[in-house]
N, C-alpha and C. Protein backbone atom coordinates (compact mmCIF):
# COMPACT_ATOMS: atom_id res chain seq x y z
N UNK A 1 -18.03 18.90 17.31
CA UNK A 1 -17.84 17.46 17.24
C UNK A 1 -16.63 17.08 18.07
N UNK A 2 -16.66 15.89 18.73
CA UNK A 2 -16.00 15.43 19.37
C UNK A 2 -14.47 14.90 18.89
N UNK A 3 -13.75 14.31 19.33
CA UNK A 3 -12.28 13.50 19.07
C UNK A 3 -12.87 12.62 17.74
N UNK A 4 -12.32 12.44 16.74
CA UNK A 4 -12.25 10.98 15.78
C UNK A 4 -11.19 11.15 15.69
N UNK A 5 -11.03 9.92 14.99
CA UNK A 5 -9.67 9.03 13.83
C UNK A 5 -10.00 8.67 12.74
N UNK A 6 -9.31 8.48 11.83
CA UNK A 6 -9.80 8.02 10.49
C UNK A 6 -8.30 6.98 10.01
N UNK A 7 -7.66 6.13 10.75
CA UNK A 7 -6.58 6.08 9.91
C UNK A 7 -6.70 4.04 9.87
N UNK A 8 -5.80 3.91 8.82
CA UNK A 8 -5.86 2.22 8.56
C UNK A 8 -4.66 2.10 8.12
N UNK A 9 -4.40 0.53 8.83
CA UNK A 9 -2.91 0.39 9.17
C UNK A 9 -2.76 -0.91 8.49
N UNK A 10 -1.81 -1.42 7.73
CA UNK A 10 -2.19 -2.48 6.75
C UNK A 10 -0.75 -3.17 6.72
N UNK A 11 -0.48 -4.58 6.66
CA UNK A 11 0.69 -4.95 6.39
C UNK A 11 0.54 -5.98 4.98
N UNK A 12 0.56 -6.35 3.78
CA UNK A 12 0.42 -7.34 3.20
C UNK A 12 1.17 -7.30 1.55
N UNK A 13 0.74 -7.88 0.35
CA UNK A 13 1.14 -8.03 -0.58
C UNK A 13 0.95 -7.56 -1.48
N UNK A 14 0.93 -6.76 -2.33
CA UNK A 14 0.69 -5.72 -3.58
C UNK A 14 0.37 -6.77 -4.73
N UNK A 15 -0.85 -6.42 -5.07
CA UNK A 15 -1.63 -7.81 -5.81
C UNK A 15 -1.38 -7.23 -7.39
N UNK A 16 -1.10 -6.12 -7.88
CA UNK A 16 -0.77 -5.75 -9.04
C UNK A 16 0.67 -5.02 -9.00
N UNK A 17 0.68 -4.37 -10.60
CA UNK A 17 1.99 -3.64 -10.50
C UNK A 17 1.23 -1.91 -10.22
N UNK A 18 1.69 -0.93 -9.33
CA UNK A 18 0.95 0.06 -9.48
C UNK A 18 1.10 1.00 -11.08
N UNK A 19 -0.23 1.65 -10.89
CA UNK A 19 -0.23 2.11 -12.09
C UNK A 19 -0.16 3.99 -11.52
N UNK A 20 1.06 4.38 -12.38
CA UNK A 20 1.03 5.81 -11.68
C UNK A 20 0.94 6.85 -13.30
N UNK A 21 0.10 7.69 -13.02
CA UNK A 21 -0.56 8.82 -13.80
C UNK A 21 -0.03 10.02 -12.52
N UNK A 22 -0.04 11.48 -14.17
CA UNK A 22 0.17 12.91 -13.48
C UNK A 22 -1.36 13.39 -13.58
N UNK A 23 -1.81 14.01 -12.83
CA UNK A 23 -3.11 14.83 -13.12
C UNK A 23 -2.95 15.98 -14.25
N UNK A 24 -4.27 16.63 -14.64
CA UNK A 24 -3.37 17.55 -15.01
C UNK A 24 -2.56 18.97 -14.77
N UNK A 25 -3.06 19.18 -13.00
CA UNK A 25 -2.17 20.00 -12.67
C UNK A 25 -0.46 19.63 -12.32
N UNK A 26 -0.24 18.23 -12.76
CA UNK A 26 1.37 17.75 -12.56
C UNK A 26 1.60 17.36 -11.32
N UNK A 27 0.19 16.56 -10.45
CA UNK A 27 0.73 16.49 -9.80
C UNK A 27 0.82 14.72 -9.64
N UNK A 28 1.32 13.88 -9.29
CA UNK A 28 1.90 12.09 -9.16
C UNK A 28 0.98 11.50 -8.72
N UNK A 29 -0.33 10.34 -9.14
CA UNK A 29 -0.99 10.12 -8.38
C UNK A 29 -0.64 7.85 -9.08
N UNK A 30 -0.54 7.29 -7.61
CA UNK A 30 -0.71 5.77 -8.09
C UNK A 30 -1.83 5.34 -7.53
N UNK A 31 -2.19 4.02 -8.16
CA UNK A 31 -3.18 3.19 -7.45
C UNK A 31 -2.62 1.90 -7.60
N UNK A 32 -3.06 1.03 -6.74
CA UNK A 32 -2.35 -0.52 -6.37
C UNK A 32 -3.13 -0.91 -5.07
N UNK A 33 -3.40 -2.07 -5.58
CA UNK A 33 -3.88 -3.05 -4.68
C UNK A 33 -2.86 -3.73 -3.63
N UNK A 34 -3.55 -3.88 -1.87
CA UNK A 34 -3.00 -5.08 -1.43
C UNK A 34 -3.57 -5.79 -0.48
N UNK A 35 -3.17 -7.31 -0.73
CA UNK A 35 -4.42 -7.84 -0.26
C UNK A 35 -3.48 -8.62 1.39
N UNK A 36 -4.33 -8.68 2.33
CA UNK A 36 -3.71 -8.73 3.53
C UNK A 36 -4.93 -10.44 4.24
N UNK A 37 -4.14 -11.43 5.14
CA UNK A 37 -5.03 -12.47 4.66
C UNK A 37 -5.44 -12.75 6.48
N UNK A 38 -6.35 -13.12 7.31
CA UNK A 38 -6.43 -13.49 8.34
C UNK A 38 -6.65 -15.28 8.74
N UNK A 39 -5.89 -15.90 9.56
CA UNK A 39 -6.45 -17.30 9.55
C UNK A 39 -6.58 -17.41 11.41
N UNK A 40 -7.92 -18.74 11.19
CA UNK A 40 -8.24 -18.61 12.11
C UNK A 40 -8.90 -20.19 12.29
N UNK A 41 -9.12 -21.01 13.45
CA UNK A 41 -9.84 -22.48 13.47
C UNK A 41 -10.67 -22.06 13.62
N UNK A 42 -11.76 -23.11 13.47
CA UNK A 42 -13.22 -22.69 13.04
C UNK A 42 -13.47 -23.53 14.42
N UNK A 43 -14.43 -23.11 15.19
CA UNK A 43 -14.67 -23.43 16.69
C UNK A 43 -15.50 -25.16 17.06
N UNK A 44 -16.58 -25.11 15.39
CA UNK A 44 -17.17 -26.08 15.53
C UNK A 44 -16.47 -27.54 14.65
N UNK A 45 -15.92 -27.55 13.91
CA UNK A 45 -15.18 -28.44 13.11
C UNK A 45 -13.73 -28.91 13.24
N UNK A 46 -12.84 -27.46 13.79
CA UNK A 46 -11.49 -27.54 14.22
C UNK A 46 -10.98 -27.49 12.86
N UNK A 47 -11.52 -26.92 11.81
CA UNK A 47 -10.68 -26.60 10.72
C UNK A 47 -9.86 -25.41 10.44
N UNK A 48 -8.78 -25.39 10.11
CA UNK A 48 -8.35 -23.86 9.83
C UNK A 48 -8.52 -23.43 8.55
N UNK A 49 -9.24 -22.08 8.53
CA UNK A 49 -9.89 -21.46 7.96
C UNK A 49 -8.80 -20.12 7.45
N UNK A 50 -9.06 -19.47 6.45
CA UNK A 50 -7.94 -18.01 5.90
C UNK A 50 -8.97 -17.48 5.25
N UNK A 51 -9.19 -15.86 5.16
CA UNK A 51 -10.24 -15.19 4.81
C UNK A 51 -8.83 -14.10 3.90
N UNK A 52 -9.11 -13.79 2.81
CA UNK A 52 -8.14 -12.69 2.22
C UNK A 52 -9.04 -10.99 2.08
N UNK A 53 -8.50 -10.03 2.38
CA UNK A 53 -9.32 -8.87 1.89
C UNK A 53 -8.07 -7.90 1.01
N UNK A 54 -9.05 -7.19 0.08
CA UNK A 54 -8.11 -6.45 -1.22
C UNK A 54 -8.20 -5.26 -1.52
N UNK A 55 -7.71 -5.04 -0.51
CA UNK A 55 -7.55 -3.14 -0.50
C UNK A 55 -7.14 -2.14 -1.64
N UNK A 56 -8.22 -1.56 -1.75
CA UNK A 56 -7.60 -0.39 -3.33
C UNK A 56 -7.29 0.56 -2.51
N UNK A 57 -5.80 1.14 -3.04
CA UNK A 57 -4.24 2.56 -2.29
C UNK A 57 -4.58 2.86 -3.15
N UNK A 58 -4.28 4.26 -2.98
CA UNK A 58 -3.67 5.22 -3.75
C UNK A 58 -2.91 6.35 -2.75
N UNK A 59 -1.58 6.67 -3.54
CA UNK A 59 -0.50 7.66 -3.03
C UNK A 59 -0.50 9.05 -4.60
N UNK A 60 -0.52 10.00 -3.16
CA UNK A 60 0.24 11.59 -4.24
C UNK A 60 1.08 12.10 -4.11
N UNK A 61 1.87 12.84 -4.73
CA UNK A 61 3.11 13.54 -5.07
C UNK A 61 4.34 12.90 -4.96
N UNK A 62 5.00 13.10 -4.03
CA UNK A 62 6.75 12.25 -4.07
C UNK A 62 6.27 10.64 -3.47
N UNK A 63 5.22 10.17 -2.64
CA UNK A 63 5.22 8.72 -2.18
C UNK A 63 4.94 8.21 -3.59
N UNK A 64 3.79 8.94 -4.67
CA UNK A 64 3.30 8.06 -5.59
C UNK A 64 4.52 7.73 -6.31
N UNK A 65 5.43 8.74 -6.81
CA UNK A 65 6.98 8.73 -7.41
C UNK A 65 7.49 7.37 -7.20
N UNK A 66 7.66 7.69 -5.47
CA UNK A 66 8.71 6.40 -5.08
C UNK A 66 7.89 4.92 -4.77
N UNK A 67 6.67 4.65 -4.52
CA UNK A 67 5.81 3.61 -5.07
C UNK A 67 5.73 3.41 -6.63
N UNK A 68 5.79 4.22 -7.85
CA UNK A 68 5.40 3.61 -8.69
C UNK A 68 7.13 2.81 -9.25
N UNK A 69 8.08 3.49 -8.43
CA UNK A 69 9.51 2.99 -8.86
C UNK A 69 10.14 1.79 -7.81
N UNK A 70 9.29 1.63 -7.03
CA UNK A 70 10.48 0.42 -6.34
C UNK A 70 8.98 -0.71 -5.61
N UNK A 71 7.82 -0.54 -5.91
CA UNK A 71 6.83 -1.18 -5.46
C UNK A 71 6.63 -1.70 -6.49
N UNK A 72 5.95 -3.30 -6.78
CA UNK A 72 6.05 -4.50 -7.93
C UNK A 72 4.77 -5.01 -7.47
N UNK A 73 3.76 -5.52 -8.58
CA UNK A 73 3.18 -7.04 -8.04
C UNK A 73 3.91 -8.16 -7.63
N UNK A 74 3.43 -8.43 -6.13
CA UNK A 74 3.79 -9.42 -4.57
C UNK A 74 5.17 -8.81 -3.86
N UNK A 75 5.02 -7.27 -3.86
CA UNK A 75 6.10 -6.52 -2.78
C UNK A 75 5.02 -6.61 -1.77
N UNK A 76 5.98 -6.69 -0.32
CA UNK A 76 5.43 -6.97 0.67
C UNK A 76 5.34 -5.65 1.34
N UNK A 77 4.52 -4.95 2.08
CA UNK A 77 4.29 -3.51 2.69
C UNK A 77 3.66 -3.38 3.70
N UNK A 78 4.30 -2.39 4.38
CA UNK A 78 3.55 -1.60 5.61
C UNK A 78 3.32 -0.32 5.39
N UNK A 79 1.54 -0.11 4.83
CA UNK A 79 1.25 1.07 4.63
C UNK A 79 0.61 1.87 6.16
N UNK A 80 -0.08 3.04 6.13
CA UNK A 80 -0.30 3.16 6.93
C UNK A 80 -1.08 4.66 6.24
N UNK A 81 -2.20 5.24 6.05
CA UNK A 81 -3.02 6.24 5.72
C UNK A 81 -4.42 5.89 5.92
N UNK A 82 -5.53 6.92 5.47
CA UNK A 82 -6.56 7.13 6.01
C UNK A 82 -8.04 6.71 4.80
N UNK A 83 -8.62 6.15 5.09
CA UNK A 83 -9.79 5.43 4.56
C UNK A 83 -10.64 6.89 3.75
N UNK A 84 -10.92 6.74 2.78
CA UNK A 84 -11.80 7.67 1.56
C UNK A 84 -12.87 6.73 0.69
N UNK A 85 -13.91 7.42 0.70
CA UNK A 85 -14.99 7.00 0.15
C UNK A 85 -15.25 8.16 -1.33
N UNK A 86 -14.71 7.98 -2.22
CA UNK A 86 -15.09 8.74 -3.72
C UNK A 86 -16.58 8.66 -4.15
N UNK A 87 -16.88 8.68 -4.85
CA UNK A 87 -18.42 9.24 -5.70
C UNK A 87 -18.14 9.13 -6.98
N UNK A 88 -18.88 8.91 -7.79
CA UNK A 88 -18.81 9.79 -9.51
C UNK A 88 -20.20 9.48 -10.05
N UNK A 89 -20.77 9.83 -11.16
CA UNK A 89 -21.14 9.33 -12.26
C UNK A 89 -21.13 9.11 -13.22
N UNK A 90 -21.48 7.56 -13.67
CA UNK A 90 -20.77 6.86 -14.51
C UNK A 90 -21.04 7.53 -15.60
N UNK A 91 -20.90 6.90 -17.27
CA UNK A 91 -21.52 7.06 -18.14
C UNK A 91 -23.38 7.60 -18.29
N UNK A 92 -23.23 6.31 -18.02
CA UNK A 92 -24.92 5.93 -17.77
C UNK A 92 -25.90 6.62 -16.66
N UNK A 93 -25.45 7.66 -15.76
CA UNK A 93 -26.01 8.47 -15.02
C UNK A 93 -25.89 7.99 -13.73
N UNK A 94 -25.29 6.70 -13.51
CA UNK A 94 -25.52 6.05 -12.14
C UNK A 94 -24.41 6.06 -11.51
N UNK A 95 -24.97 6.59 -10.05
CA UNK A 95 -23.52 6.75 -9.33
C UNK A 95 -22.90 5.84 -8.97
N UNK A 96 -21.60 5.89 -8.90
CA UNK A 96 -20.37 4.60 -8.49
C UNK A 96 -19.76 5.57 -7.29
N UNK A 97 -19.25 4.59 -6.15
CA UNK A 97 -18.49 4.68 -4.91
C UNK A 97 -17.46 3.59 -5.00
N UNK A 98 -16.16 4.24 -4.51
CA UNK A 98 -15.14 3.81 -4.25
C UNK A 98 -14.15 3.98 -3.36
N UNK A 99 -14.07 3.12 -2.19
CA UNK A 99 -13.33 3.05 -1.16
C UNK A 99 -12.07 3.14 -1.20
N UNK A 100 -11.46 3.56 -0.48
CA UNK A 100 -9.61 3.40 -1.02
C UNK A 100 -9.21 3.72 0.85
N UNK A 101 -7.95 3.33 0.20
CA UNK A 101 -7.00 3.32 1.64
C UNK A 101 -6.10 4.71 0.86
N UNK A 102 -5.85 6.14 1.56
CA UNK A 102 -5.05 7.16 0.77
C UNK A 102 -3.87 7.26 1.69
N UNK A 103 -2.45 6.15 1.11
CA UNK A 103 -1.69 5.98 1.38
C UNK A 103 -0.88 7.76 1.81
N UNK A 104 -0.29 7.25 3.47
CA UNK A 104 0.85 8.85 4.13
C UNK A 104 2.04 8.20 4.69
N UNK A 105 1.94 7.08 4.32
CA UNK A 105 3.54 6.23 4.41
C UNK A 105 3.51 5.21 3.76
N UNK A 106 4.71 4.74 3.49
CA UNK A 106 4.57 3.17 3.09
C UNK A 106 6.09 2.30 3.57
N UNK A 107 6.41 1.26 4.11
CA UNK A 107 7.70 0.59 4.34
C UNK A 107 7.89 -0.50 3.21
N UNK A 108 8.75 -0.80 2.66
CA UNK A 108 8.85 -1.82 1.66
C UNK A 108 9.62 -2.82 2.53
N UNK A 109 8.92 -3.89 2.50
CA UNK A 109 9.49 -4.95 3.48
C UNK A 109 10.13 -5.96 2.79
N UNK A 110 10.30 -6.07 1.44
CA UNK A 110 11.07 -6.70 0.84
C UNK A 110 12.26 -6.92 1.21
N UNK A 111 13.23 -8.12 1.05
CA UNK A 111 14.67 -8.34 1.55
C UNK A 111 15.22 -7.38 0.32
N UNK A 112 16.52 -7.03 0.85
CA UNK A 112 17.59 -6.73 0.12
C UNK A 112 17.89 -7.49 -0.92
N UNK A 113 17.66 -6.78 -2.44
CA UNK A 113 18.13 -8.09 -3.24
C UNK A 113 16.60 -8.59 -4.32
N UNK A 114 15.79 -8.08 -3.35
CA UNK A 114 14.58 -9.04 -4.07
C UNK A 114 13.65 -8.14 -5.31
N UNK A 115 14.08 -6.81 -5.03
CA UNK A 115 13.70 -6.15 -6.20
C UNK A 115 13.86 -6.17 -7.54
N UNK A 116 12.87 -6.78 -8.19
CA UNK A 116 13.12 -7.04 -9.37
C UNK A 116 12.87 -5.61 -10.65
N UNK A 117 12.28 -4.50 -9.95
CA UNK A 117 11.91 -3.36 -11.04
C UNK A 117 13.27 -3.02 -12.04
N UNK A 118 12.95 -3.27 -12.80
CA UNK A 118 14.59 -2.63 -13.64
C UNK A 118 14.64 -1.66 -13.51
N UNK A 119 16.34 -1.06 -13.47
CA UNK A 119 16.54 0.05 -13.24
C UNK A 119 16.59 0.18 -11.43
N UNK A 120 15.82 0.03 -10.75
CA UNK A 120 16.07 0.08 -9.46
C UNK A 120 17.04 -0.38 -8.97
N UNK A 121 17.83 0.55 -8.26
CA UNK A 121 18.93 0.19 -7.31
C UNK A 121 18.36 -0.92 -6.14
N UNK A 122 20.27 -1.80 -5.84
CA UNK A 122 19.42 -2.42 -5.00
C UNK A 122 19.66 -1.69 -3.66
N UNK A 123 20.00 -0.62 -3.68
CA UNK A 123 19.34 0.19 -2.13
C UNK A 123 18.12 1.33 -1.63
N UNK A 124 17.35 0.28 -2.67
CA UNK A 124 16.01 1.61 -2.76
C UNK A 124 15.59 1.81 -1.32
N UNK A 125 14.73 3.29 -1.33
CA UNK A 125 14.46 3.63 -0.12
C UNK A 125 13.59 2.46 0.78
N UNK A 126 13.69 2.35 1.66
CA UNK A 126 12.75 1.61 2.30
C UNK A 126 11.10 1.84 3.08
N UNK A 127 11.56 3.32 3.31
CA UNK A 127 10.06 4.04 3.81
C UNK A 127 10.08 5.16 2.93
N UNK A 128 8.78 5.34 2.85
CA UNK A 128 8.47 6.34 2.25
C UNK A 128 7.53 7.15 3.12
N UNK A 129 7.38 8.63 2.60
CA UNK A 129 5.91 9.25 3.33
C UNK A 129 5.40 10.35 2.28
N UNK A 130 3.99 10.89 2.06
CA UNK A 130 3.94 11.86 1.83
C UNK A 130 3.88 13.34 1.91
N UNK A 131 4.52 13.58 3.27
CA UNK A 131 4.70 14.69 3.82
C UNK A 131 6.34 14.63 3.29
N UNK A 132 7.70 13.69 3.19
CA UNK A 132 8.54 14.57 3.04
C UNK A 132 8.96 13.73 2.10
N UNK A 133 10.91 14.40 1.82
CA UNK A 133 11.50 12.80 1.33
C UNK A 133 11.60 11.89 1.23
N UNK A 134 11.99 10.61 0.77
CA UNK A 134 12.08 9.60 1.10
C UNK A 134 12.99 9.30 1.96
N UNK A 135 12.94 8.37 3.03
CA UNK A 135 14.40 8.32 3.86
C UNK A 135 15.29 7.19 3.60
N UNK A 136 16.42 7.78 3.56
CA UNK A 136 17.30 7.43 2.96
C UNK A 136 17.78 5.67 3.67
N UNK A 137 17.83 4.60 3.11
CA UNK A 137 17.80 3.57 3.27
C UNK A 137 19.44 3.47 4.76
N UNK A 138 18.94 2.39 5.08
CA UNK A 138 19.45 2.15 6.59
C UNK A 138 20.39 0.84 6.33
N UNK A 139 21.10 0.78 7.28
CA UNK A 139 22.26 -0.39 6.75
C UNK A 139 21.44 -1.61 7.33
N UNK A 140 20.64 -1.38 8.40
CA UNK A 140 20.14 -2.21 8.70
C UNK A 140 18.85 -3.28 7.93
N UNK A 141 19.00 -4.80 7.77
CA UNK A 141 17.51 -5.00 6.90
C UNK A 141 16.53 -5.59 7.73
N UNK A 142 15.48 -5.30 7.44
CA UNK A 142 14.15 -5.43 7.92
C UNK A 142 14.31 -6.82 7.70
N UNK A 143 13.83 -7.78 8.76
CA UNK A 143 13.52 -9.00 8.46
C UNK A 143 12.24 -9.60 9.04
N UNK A 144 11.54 -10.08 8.61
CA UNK A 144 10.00 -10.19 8.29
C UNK A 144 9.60 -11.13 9.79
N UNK A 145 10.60 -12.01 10.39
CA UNK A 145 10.47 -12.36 11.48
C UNK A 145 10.56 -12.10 12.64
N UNK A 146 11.38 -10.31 12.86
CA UNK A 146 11.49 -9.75 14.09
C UNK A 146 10.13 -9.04 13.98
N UNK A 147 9.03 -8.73 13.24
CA UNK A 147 8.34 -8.29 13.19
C UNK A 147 7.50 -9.08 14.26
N UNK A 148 6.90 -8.24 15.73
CA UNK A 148 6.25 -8.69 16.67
C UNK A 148 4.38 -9.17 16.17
N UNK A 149 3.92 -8.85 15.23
CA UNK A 149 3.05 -9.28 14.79
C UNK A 149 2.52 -10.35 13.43
């Protein structure tokens, strides 16, 4: 087989609070929604139009950690991991599918200050990944308007 990609790149708002569970081999798993919105004029009317879509994440091991401790319902984020399609069967014998985005970074774009999780410092990390540590927060703050997109 040839070259693919599989990855999805997401900037928007965390529509719940995540909910983080251990498996039971111990290992950190969250899930959390976020919903990201497109607007656009409508060609024949000249109305402007906004379409929202609501992405189900999930993060494992140290990202789920540091998502389920400094990520809130309406934190603002730049995730960035790879699209999964699950399976099961239900109760009732019938199979269920479920799409997810399986979060391998995440940026918390929140201002300085705006974290409301108790207990959270206000210099929580700002990126996260699941390949390493978290990195250690920057003097510098992200501000939502140098952002070129």
């Amino acid at each position: 087989m040839g070259f693919s990609l599989n990855r999805a790149t997401i900037l928007g708002n965390v529509t719940r609070d995540p909910e983080t569970r251990t498996t039971t081999s111990g290992q950190s798993v969250v899930s959390f929604s976020v919903a990201t919105s497109r607007r656009w004029k409508d060609q024949t009317s000249g109305e402007l139009k906004e379409a929202t879509e609501f992405h189900n994440c999930v993060g494992w091991g140290k990202l789920a950690q540091t998502i389920g401790t400094y990520v809130h319902k309406g934190s603002k984020v730049y995730l960035e991991g790879r699209i999964q399609t699950r399976s099961w069967d239900d109760p009732t014998g019938a199979k269920k599918y479920r799409t997810e985005i399986v979060a391998e970074s995440l940026i918390l774009l929140d201002k300085k200050g705006d974290n409301p999780v108790v207990g959270a410092p206000a210099s929580a990390p700002a990126i996260a990944t699941d390949t390493a540590q978290p990195a250690a927060p920057t003097e510098e703050e992200i501000n939502i308007e140098d952002i070129p997109f």
